[in-house]
Protein backbone atom coordinates (compact mmCIF):
# COMPACT_ATOMS: atom_id res chain seq x y z
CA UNK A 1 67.66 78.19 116.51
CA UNK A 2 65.93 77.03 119.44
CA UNK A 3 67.62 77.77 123.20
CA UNK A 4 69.39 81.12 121.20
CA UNK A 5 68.25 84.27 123.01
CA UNK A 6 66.07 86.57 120.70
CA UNK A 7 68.89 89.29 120.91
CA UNK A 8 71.23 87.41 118.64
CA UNK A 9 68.99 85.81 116.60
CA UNK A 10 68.32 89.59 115.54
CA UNK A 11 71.69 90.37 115.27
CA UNK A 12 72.26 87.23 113.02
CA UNK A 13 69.52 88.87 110.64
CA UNK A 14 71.23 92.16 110.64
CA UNK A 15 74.68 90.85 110.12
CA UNK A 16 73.39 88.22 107.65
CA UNK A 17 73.87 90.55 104.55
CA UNK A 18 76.32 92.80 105.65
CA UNK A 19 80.10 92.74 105.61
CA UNK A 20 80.46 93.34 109.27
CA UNK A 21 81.45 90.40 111.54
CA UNK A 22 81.08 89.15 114.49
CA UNK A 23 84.53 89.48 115.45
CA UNK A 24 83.61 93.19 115.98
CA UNK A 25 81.43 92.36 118.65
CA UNK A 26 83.05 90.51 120.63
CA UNK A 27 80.43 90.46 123.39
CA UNK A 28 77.77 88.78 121.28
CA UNK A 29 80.78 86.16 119.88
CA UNK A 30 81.31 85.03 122.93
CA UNK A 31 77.52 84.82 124.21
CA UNK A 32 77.85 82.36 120.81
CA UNK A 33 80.95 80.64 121.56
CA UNK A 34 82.78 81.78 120.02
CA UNK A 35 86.09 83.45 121.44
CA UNK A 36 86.41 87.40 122.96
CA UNK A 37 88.75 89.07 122.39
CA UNK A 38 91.29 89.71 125.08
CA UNK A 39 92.50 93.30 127.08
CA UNK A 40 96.03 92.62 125.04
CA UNK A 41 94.58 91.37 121.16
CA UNK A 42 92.10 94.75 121.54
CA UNK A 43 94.99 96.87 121.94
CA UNK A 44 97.49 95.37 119.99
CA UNK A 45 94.58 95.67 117.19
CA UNK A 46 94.07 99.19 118.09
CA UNK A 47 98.05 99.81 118.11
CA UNK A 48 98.62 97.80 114.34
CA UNK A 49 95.80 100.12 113.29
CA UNK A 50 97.12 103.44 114.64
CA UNK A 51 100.80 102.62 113.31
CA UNK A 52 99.03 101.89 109.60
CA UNK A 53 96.75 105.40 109.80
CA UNK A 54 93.76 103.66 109.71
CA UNK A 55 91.77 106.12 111.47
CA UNK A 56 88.53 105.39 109.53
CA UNK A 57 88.22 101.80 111.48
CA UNK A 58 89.56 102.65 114.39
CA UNK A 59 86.20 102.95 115.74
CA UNK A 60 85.67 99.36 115.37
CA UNK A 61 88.23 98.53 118.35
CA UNK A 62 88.33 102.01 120.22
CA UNK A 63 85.16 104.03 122.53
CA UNK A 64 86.15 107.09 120.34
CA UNK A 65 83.68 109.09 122.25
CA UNK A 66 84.17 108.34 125.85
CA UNK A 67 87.90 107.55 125.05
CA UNK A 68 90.55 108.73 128.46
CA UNK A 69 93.47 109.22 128.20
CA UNK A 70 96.69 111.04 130.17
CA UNK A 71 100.22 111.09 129.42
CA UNK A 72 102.29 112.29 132.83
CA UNK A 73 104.05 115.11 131.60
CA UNK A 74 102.59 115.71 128.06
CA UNK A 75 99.00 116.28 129.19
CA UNK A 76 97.50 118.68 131.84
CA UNK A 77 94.63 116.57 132.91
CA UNK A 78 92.52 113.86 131.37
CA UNK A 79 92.02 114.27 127.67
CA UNK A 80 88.56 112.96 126.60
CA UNK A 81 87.32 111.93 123.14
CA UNK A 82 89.99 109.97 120.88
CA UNK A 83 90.10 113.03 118.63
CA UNK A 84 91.93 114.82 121.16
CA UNK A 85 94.19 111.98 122.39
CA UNK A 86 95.29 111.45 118.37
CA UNK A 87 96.18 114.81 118.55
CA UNK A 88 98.35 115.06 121.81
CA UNK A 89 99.89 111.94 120.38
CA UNK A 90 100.60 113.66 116.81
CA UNK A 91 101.89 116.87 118.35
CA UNK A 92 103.79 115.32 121.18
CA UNK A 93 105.13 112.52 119.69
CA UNK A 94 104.89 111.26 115.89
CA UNK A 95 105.92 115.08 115.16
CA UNK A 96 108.99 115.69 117.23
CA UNK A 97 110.61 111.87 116.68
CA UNK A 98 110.89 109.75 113.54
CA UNK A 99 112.19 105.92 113.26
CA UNK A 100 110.60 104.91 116.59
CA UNK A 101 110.88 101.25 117.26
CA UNK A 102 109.11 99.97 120.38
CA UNK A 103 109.20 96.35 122.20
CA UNK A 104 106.90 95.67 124.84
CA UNK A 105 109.31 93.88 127.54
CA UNK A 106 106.66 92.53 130.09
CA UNK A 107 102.88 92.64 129.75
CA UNK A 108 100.15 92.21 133.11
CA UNK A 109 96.53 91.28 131.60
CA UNK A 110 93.67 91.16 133.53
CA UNK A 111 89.77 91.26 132.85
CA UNK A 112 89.77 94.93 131.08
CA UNK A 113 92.83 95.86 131.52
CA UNK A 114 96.36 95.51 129.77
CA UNK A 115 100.10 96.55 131.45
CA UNK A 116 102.79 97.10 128.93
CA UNK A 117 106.23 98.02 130.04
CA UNK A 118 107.71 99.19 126.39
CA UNK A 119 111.13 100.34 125.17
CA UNK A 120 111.13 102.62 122.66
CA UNK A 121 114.47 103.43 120.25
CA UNK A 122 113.32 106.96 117.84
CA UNK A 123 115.53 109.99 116.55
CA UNK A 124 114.64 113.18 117.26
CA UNK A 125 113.73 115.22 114.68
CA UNK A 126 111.06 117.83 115.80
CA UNK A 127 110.94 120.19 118.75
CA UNK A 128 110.37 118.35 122.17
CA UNK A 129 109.85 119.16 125.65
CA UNK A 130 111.63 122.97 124.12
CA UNK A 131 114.70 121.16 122.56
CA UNK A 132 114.93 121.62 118.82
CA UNK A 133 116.03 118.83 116.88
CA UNK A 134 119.44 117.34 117.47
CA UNK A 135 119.41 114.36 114.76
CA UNK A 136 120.50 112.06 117.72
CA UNK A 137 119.12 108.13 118.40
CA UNK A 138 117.83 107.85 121.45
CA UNK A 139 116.06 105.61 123.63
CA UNK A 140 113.44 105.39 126.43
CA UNK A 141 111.09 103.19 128.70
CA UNK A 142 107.19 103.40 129.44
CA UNK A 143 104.43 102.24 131.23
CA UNK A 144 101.14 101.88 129.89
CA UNK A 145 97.90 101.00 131.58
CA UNK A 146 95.47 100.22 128.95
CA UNK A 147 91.41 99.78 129.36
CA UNK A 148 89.10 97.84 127.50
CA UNK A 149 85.47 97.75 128.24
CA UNK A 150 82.65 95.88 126.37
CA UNK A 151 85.14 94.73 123.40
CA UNK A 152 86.57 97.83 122.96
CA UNK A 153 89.59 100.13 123.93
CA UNK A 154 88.08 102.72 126.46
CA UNK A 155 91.40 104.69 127.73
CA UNK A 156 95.59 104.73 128.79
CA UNK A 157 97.65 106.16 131.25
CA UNK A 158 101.09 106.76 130.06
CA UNK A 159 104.55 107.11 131.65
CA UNK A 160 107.03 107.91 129.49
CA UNK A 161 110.94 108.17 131.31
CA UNK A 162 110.85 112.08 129.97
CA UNK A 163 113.55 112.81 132.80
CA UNK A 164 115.86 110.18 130.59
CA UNK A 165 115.03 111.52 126.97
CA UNK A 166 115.77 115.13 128.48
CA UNK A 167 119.25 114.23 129.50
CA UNK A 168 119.51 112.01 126.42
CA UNK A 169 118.53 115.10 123.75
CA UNK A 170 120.79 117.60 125.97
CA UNK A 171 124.15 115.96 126.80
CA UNK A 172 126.10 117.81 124.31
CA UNK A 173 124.87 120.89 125.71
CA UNK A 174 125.15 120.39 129.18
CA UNK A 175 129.04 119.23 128.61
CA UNK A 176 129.94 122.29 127.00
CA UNK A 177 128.25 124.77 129.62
């Protein structure tokens, strides 16, 4: 292997024998020519493995101890480590709404970084935002500024439209006062 830098000829004896690949570094692919992953494929990877409850590779795709992470309205401040941000997400969202369907309707990619404007259809069926659950199909739109760093998913900021599902999960009640 003559012209290939001593650093990857040492990674090709590490990864020689094991059942890792080089698709999980994505730095050292590319350095062999193979293609890097992109901002969007890292964190539609880290998405299709949250969504599954794969939580034992999720390490492979997300910084899951420098992970950031705020969601405007749902989080005081910055949230760091990934353990934390799963469980914001768990208790402020996968708990309080069930048969969520979400399509990303425009997407901005750059270097490290990933822009999804999403719509997301869900019932409610746990306490949110102080409503309990009304049973009702609702719907709502996001913003989602994703960052990826050395191959892997580093941090979001997310806007959800909370104004929208508030008025959404309380229209009966606010007709009838």
């Amino acid at each position: 292997m003559t012209g290939m830098p001593a650093c990857l000829t040492a990674v090709d004896k590490l990864t020689a024998h094991s059942p890792l690949s080089l698709d999980l570094f994505p730095t050292i692919a590319l350095m062999k020519g193979k293609h890097m992953a992109s901002p969007l494929e890292i964190y539609r990877e880290y998405q299709k493995r949250l969504r599954a409850q794969d939580f034992d590779h999720l390490g492979e795709v997300v910084n899951l101890e420098g992970f950031t992470e705020t969601c405007l309205g749902l989080t005081p401040r910055w949230t760091i480590g990934f353990d934390v941000a799963l469980q914001n997400v768990q208790k402020n969202i996968f708990s309080a709404f069930s048969e969520m369907q979400m399509t990303t309707e425009e997407i901005v990619e750059g270097q490290e970084t990933v822009v999804l404007r999403n719509r997301t259809e869900a019932t409610h069926t746990g306490e949110f935002l102080g409503i309990p659950p009304t049973g009702r199909r609702f719907s709502y739109d996001s913003i989602t500024i994703a960052h990826v760093k050395d191959g892997r998913f580093v941090g979001q900021w997310v806007q959800l439209d909370l104004w929208g599902i508030y008025q959404q999960l309380t229209a009966a009640e606010r007709r009838e006062a």
